[in-house]
PDB file of N, CA and C in Angstrom:
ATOM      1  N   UNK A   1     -12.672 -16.668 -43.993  1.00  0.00           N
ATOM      2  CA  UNK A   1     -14.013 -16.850 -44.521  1.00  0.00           C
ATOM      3  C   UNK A   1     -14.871 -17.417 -43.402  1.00  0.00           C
ATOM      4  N   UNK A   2     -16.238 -16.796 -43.568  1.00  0.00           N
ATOM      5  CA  UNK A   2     -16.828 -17.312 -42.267  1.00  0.00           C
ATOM      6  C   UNK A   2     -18.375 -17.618 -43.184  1.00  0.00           C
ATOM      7  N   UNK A   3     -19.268 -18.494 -42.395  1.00  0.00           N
ATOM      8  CA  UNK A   3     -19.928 -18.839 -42.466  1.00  0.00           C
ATOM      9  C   UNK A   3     -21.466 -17.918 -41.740  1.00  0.00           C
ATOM     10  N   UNK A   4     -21.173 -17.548 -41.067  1.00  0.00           N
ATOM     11  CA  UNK A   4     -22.581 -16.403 -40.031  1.00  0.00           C
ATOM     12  C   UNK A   4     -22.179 -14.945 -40.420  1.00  0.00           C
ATOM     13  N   UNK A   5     -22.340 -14.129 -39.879  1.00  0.00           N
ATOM     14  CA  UNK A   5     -21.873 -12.613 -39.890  1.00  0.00           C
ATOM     15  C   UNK A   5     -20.484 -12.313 -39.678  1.00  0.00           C
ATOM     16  N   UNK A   6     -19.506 -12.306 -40.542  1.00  0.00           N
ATOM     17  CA  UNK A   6     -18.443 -12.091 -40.367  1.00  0.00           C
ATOM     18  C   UNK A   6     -17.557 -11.167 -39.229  1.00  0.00           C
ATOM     19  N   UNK A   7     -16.741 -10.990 -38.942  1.00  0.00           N
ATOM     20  CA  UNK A   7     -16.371  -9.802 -38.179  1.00  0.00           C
ATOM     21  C   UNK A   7     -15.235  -8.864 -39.349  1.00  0.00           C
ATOM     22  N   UNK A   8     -14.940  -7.979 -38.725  1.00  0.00           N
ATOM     23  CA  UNK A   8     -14.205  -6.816 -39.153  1.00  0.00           C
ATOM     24  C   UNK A   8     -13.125  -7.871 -40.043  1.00  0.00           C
ATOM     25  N   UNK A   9     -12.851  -7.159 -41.397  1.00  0.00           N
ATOM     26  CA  UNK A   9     -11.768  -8.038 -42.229  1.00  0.00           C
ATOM     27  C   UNK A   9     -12.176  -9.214 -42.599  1.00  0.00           C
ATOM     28  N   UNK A  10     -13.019 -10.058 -42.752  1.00  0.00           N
ATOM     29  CA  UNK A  10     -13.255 -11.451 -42.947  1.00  0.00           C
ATOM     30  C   UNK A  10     -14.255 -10.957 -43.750  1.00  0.00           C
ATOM     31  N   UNK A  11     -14.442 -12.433 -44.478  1.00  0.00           N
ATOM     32  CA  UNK A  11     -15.467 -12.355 -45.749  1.00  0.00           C
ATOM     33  C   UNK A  11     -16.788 -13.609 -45.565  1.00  0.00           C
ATOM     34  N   UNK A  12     -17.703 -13.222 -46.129  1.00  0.00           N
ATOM     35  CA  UNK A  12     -18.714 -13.912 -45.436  1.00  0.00           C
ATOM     36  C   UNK A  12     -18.549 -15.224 -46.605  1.00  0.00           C
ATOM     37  N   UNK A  13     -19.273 -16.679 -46.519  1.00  0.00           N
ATOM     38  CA  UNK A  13     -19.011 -17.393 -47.478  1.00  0.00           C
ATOM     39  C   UNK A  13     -20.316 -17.143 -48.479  1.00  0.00           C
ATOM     40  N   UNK A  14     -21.064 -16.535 -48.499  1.00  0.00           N
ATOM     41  CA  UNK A  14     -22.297 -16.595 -49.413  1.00  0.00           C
ATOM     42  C   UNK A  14     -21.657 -14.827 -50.282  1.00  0.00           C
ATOM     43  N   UNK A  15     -20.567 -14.575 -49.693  1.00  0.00           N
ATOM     44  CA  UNK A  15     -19.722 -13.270 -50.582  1.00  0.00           C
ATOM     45  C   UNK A  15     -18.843 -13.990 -51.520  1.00  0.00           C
ATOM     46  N   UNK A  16     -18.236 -15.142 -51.213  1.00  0.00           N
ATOM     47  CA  UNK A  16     -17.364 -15.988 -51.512  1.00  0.00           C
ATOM     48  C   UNK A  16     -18.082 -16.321 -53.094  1.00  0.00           C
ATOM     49  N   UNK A  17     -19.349 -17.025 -52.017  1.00  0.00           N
ATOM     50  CA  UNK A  17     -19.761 -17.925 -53.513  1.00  0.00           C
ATOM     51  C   UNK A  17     -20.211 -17.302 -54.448  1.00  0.00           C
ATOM     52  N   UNK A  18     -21.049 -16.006 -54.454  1.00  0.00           N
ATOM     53  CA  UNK A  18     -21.620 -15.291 -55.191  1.00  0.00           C
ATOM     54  C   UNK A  18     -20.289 -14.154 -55.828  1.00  0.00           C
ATOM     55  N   UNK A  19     -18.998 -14.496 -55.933  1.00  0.00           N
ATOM     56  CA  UNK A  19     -18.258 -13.611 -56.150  1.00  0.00           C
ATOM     57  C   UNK A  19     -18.158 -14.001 -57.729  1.00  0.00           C
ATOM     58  N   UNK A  20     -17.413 -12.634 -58.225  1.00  0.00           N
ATOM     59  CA  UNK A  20     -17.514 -13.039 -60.296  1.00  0.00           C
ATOM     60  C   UNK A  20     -15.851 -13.591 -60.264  1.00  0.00           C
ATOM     61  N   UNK A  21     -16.141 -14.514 -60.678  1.00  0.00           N
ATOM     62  CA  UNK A  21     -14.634 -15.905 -60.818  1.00  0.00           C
ATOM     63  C   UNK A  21     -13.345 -14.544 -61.328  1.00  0.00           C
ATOM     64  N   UNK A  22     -13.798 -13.977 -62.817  1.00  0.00           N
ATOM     65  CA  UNK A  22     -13.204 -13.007 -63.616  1.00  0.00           C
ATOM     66  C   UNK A  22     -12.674 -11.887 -62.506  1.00  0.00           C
ATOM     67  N   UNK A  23     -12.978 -11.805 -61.599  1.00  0.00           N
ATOM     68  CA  UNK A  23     -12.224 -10.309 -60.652  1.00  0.00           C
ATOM     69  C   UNK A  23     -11.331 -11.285 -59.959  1.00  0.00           C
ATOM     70  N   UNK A  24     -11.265 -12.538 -59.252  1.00  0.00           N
ATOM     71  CA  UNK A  24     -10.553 -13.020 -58.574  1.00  0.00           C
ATOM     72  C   UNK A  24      -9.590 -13.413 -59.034  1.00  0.00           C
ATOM     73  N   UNK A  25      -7.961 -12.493 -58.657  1.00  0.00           N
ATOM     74  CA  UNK A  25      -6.815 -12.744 -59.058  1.00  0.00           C
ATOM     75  C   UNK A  25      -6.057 -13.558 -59.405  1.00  0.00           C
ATOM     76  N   UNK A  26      -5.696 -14.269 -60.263  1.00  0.00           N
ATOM     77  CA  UNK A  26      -4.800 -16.025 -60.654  1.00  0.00           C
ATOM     78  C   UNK A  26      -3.710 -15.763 -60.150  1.00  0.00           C
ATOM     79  N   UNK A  27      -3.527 -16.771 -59.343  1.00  0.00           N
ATOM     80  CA  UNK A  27      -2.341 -16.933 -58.378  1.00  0.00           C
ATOM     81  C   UNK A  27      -1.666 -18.353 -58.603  1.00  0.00           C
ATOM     82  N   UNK A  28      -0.252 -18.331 -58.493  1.00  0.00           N
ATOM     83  CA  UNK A  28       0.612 -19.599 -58.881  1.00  0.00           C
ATOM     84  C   UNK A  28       0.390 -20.262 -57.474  1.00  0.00           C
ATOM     85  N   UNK A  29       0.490 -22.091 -57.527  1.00  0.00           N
ATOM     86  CA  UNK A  29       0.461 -22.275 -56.208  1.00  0.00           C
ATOM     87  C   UNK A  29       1.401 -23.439 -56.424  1.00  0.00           C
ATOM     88  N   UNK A  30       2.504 -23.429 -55.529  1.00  0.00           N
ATOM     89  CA  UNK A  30       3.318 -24.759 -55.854  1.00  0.00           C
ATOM     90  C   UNK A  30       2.330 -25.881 -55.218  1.00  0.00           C
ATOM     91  N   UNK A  31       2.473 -27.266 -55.259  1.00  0.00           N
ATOM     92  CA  UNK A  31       1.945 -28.163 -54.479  1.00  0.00           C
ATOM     93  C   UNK A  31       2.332 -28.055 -53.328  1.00  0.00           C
ATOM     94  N   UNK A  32       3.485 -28.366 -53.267  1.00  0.00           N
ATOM     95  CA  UNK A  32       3.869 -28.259 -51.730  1.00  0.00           C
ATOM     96  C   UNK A  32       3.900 -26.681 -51.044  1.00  0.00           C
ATOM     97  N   UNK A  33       2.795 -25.904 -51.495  1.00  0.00           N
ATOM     98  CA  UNK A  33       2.417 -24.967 -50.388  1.00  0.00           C
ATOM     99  C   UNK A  33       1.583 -25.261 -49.818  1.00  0.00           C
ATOM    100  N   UNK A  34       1.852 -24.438 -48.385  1.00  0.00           N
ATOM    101  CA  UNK A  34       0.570 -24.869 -47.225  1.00  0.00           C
ATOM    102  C   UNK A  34      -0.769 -24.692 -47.738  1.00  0.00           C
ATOM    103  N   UNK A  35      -1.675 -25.510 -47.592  1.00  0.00           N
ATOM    104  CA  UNK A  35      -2.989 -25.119 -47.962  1.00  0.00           C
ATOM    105  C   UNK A  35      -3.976 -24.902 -46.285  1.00  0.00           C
ATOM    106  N   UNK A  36      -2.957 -25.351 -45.326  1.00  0.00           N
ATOM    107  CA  UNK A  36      -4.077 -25.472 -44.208  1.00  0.00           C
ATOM    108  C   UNK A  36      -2.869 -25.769 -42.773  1.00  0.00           C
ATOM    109  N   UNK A  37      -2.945 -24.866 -41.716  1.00  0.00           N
ATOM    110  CA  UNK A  37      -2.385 -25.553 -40.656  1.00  0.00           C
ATOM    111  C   UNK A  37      -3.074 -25.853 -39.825  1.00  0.00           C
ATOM    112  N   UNK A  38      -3.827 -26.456 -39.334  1.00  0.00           N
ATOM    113  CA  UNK A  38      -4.449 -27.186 -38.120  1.00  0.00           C
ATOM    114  C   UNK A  38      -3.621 -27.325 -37.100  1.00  0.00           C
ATOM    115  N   UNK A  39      -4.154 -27.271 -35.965  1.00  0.00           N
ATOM    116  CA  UNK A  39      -3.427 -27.477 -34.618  1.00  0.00           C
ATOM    117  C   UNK A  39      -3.655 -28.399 -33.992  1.00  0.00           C
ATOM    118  N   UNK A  40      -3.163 -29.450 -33.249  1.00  0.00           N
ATOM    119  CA  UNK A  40      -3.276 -30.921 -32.770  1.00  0.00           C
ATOM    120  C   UNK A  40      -3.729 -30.392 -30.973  1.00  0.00           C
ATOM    121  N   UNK A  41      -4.032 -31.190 -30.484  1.00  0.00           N
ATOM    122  CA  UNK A  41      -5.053 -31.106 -29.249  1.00  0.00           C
ATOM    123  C   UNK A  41      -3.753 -31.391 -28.266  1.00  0.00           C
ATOM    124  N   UNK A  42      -2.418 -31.821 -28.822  1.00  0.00           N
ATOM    125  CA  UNK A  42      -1.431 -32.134 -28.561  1.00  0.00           C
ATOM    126  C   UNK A  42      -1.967 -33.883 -27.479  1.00  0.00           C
ATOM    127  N   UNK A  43      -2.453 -34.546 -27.707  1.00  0.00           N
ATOM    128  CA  UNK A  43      -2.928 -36.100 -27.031  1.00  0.00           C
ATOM    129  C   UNK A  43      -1.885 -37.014 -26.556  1.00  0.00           C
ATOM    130  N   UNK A  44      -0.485 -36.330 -27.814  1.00  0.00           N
ATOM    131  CA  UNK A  44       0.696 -37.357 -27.784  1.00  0.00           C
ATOM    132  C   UNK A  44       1.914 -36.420 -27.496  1.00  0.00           C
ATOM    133  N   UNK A  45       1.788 -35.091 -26.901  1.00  0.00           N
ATOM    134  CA  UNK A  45       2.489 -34.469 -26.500  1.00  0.00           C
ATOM    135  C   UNK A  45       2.300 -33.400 -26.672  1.00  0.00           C
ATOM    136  N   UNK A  46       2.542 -31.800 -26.686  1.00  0.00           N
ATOM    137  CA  UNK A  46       2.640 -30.760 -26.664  1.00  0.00           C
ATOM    138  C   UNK A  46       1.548 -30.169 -27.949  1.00  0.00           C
ATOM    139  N   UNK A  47       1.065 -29.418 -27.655  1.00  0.00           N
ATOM    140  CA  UNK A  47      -0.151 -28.868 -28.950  1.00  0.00           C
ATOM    141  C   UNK A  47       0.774 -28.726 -30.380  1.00  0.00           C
ATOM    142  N   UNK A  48       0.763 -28.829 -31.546  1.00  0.00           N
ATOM    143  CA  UNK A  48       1.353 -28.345 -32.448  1.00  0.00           C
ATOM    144  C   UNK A  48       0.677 -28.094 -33.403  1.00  0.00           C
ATOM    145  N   UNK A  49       1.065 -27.511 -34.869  1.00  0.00           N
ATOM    146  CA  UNK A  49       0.632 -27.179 -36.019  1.00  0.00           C
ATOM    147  C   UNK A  49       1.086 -27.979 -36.839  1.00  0.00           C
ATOM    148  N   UNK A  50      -0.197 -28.818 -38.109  1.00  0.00           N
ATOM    149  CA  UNK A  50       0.676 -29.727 -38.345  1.00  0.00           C
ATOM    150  C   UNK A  50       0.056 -29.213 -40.200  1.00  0.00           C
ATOM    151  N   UNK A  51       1.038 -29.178 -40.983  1.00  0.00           N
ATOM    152  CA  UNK A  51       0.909 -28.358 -42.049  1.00  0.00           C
ATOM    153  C   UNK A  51       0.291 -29.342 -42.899  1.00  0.00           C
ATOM    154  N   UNK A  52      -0.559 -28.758 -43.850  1.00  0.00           N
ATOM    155  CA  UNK A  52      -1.107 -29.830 -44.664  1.00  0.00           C
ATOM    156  C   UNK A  52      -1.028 -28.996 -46.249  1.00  0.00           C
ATOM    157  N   UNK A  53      -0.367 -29.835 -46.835  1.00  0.00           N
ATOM    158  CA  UNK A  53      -0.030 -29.245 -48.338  1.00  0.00           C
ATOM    159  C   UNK A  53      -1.443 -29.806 -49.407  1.00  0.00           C
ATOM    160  N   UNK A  54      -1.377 -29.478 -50.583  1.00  0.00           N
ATOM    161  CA  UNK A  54      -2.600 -29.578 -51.160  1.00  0.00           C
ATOM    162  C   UNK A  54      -2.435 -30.464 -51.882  1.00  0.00           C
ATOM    163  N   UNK A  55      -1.832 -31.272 -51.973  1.00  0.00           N
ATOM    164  CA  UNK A  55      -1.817 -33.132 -52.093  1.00  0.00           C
ATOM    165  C   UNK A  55      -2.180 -33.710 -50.922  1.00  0.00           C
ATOM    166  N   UNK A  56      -1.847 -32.954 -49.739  1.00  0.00           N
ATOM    167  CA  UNK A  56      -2.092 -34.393 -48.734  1.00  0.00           C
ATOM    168  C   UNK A  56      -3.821 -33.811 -48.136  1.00  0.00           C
ATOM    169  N   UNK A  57      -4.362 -32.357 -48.557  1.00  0.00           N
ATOM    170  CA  UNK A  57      -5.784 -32.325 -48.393  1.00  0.00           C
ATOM    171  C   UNK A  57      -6.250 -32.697 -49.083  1.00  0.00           C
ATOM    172  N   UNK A  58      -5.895 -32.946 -50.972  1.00  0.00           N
ATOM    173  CA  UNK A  58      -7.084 -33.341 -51.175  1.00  0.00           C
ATOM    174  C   UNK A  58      -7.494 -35.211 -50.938  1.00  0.00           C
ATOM    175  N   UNK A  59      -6.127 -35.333 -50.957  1.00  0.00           N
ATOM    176  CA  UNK A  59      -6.342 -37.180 -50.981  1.00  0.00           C
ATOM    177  C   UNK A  59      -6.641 -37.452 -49.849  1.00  0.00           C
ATOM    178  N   UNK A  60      -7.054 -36.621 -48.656  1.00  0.00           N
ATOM    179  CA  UNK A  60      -8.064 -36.607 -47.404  1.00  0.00           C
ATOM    180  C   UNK A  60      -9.171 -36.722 -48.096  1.00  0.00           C
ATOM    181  N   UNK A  61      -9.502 -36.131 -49.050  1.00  0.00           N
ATOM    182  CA  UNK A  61     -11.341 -36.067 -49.793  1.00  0.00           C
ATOM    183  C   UNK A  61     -11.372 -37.365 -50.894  1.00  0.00           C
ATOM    184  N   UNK A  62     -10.178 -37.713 -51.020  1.00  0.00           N
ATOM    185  CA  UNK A  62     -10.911 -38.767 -51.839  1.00  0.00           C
ATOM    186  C   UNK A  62     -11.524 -40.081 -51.723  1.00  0.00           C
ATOM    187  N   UNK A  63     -11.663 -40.249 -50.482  1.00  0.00           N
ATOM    188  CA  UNK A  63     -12.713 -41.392 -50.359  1.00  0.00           C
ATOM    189  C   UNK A  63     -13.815 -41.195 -50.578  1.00  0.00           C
ATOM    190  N   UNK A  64     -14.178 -39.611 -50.371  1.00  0.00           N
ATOM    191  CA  UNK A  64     -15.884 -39.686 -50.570  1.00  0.00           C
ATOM    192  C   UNK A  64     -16.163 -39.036 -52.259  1.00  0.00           C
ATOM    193  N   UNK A  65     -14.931 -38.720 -52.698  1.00  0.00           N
ATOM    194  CA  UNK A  65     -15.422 -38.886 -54.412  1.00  0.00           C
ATOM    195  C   UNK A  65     -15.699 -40.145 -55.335  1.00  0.00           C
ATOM    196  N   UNK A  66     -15.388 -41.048 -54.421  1.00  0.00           N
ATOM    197  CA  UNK A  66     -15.352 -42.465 -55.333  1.00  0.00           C
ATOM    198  C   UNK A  66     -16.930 -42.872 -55.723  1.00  0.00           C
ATOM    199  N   UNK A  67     -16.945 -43.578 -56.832  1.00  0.00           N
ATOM    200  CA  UNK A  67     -18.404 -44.247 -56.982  1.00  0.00           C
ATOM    201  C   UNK A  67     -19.100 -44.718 -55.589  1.00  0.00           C
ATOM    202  N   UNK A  68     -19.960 -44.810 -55.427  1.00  0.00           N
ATOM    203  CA  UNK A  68     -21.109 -45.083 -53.938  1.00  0.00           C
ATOM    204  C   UNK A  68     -20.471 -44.003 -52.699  1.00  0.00           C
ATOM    205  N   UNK A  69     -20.708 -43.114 -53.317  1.00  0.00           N
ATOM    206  CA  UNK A  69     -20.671 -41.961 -51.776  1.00  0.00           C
ATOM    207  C   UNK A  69     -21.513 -42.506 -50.846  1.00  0.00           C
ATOM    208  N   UNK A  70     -21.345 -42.128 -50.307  1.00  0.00           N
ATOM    209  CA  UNK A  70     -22.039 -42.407 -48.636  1.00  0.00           C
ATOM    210  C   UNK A  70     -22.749 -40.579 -48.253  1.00  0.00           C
ATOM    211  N   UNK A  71     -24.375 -40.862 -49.092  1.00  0.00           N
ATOM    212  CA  UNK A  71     -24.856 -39.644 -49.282  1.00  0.00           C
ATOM    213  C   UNK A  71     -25.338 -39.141 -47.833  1.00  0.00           C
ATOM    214  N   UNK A  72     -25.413 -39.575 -46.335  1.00  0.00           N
ATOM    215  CA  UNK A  72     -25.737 -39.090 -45.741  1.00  0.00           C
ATOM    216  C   UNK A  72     -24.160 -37.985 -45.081  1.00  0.00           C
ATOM    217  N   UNK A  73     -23.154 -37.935 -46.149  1.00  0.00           N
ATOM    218  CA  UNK A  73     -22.029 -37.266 -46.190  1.00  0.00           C
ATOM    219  C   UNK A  73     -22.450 -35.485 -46.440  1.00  0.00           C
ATOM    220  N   UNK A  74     -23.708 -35.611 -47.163  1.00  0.00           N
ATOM    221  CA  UNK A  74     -24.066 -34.178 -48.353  1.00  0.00           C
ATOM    222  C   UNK A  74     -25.021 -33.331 -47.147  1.00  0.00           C
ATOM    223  N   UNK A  75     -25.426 -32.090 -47.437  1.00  0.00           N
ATOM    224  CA  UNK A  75     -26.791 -31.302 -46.850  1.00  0.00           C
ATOM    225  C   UNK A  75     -27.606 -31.774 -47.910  1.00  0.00           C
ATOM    226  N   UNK A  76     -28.970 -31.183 -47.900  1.00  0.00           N
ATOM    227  CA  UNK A  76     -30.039 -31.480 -48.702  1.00  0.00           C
ATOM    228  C   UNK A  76     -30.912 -30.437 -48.167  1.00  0.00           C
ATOM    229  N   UNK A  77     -31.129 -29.939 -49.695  1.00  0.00           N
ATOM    230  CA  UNK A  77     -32.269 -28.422 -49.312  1.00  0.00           C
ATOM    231  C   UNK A  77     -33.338 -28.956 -48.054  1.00  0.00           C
ATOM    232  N   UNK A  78     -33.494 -27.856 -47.459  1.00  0.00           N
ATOM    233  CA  UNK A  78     -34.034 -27.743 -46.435  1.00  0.00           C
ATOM    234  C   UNK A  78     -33.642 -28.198 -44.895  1.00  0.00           C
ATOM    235  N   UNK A  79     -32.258 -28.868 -45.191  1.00  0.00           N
ATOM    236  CA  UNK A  79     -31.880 -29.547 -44.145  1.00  0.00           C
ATOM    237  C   UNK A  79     -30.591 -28.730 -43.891  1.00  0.00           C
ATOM    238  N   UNK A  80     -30.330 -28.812 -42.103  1.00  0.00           N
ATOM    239  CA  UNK A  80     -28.942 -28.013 -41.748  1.00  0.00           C
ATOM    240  C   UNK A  80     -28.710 -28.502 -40.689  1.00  0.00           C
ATOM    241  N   UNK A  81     -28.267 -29.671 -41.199  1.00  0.00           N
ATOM    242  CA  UNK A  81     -27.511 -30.507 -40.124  1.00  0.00           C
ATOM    243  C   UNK A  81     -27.388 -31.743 -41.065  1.00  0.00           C
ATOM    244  N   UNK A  82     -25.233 -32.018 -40.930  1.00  0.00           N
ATOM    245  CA  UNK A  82     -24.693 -32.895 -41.630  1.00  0.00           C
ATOM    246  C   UNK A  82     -23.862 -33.853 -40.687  1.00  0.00           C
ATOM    247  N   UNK A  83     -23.814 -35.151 -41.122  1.00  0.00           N
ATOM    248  CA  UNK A  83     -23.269 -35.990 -40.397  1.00  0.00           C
ATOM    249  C   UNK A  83     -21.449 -35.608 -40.809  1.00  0.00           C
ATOM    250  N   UNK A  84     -20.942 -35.476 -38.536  1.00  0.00           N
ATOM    251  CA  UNK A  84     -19.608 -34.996 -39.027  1.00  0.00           C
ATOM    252  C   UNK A  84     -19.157 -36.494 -38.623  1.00  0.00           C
ATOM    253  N   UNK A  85     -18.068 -37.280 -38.765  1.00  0.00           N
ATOM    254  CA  UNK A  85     -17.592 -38.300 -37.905  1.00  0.00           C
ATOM    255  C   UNK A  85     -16.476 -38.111 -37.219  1.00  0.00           C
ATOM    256  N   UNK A  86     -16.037 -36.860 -37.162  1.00  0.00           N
ATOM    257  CA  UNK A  86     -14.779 -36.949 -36.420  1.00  0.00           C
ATOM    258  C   UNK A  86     -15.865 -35.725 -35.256  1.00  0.00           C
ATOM    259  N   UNK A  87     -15.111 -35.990 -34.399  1.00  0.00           N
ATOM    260  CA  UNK A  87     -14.917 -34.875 -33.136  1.00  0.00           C
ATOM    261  C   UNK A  87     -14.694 -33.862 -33.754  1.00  0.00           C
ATOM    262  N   UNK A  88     -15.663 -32.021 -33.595  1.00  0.00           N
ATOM    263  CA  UNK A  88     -15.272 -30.915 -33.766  1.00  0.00           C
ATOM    264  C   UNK A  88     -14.041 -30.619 -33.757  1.00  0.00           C
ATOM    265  N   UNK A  89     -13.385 -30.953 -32.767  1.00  0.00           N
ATOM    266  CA  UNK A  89     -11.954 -29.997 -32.426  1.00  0.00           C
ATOM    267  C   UNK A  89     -10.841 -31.205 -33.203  1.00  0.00           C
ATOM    268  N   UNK A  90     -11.348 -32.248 -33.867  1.00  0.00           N
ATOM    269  CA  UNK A  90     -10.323 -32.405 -34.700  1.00  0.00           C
ATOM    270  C   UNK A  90     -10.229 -32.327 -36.212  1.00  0.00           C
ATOM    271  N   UNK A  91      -9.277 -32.353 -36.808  1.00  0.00           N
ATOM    272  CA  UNK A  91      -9.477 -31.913 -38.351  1.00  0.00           C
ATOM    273  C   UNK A  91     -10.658 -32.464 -39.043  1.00  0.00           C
ATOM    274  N   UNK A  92     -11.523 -31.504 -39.444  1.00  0.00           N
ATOM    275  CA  UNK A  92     -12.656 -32.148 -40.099  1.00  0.00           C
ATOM    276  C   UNK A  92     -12.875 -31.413 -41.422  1.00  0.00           C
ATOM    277  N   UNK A  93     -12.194 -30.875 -41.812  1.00  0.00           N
ATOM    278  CA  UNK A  93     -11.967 -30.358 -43.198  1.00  0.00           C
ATOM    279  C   UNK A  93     -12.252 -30.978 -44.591  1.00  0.00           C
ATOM    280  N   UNK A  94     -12.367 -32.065 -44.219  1.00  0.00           N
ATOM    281  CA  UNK A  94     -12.421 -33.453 -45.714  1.00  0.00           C
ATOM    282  C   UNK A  94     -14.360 -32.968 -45.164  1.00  0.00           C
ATOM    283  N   UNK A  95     -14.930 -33.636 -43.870  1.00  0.00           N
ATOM    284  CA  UNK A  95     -16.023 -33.470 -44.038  1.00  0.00           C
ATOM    285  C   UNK A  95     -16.877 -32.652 -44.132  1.00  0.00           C
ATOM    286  N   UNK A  96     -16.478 -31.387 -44.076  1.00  0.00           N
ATOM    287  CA  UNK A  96     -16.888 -30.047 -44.182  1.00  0.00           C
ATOM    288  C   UNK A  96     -16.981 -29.482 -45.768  1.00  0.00           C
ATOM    289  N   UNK A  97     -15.733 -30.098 -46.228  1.00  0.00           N
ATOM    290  CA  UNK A  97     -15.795 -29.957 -47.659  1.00  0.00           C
ATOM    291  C   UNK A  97     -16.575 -30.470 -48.352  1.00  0.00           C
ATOM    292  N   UNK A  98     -17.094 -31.716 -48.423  1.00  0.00           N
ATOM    293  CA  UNK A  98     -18.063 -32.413 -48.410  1.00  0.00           C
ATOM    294  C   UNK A  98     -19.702 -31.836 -48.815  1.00  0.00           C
ATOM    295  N   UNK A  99     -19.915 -31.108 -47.957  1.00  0.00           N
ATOM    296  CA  UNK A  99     -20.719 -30.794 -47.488  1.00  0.00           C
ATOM    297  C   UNK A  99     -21.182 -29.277 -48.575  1.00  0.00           C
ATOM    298  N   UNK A 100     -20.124 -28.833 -48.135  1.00  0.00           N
ATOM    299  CA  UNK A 100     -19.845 -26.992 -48.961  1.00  0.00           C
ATOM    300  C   UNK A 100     -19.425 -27.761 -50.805  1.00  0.00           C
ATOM    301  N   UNK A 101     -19.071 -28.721 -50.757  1.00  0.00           N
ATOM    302  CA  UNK A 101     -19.014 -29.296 -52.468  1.00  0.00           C
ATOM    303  C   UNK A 101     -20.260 -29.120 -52.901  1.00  0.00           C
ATOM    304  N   UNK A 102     -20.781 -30.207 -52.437  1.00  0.00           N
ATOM    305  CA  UNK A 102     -22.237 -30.998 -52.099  1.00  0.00           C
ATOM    306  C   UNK A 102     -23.139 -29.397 -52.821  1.00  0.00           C
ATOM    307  N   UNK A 103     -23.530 -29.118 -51.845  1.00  0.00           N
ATOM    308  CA  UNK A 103     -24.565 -27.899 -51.851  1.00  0.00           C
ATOM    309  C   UNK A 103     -24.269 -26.801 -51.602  1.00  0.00           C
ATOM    310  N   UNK A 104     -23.404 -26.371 -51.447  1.00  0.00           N
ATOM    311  CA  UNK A 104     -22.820 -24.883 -51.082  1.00  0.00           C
ATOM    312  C   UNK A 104     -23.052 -24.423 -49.753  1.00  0.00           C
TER     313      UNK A 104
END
């Protein structure tokens, strides 16, 4: 899924969002399937992939579901540009989500 003009095979995210829920296939998902592999910059040794199951992404997001978000977390119509706090090239998936929750 991409966000700008997709390339060949990929799906754009405004295809995503505007898709009808009812065509998209129900699929079983254990917990402990991968939901995400990220790759480490390797800092503490050799680059790797470090698997993230869908318990340990979402309880990455739950600090910013709690009562008193920290709203400069969200977009806001007319605005396109969101505060990230981590470095691009490291996992920023909690704050990205955030963001695509937030406002789409």
């Amino acid at each position: 899924v991409t966000v700008d003009d997709p390339p060949e095979g990929c799906v754009s995210f405004s295809e995503v969002e505007t898709a009808d829920e009812d065509a998209v296939p129900e699929v079983s998902i254990d917990p402990d399937d991968a939901v995400a592999m990220p790759f480490s910059s390797g800092t503490t040794g050799l680059p790797k992939g470090v698997v993230l199951t869908h318990p340990k992404s979402w309880y990455r997001a739950l600090p910013q579901q709690v009562d008193g978000e920290n709203p400069n977390l969200y977009l806001r119509p007319g605005e396109d540009v969101m505060l990230c706090v981590l470095p691009m090239f490291h996992i920023f998936l909690s704050e990205l989500r955030a963001a695509v929750r937030d406002e789409g």
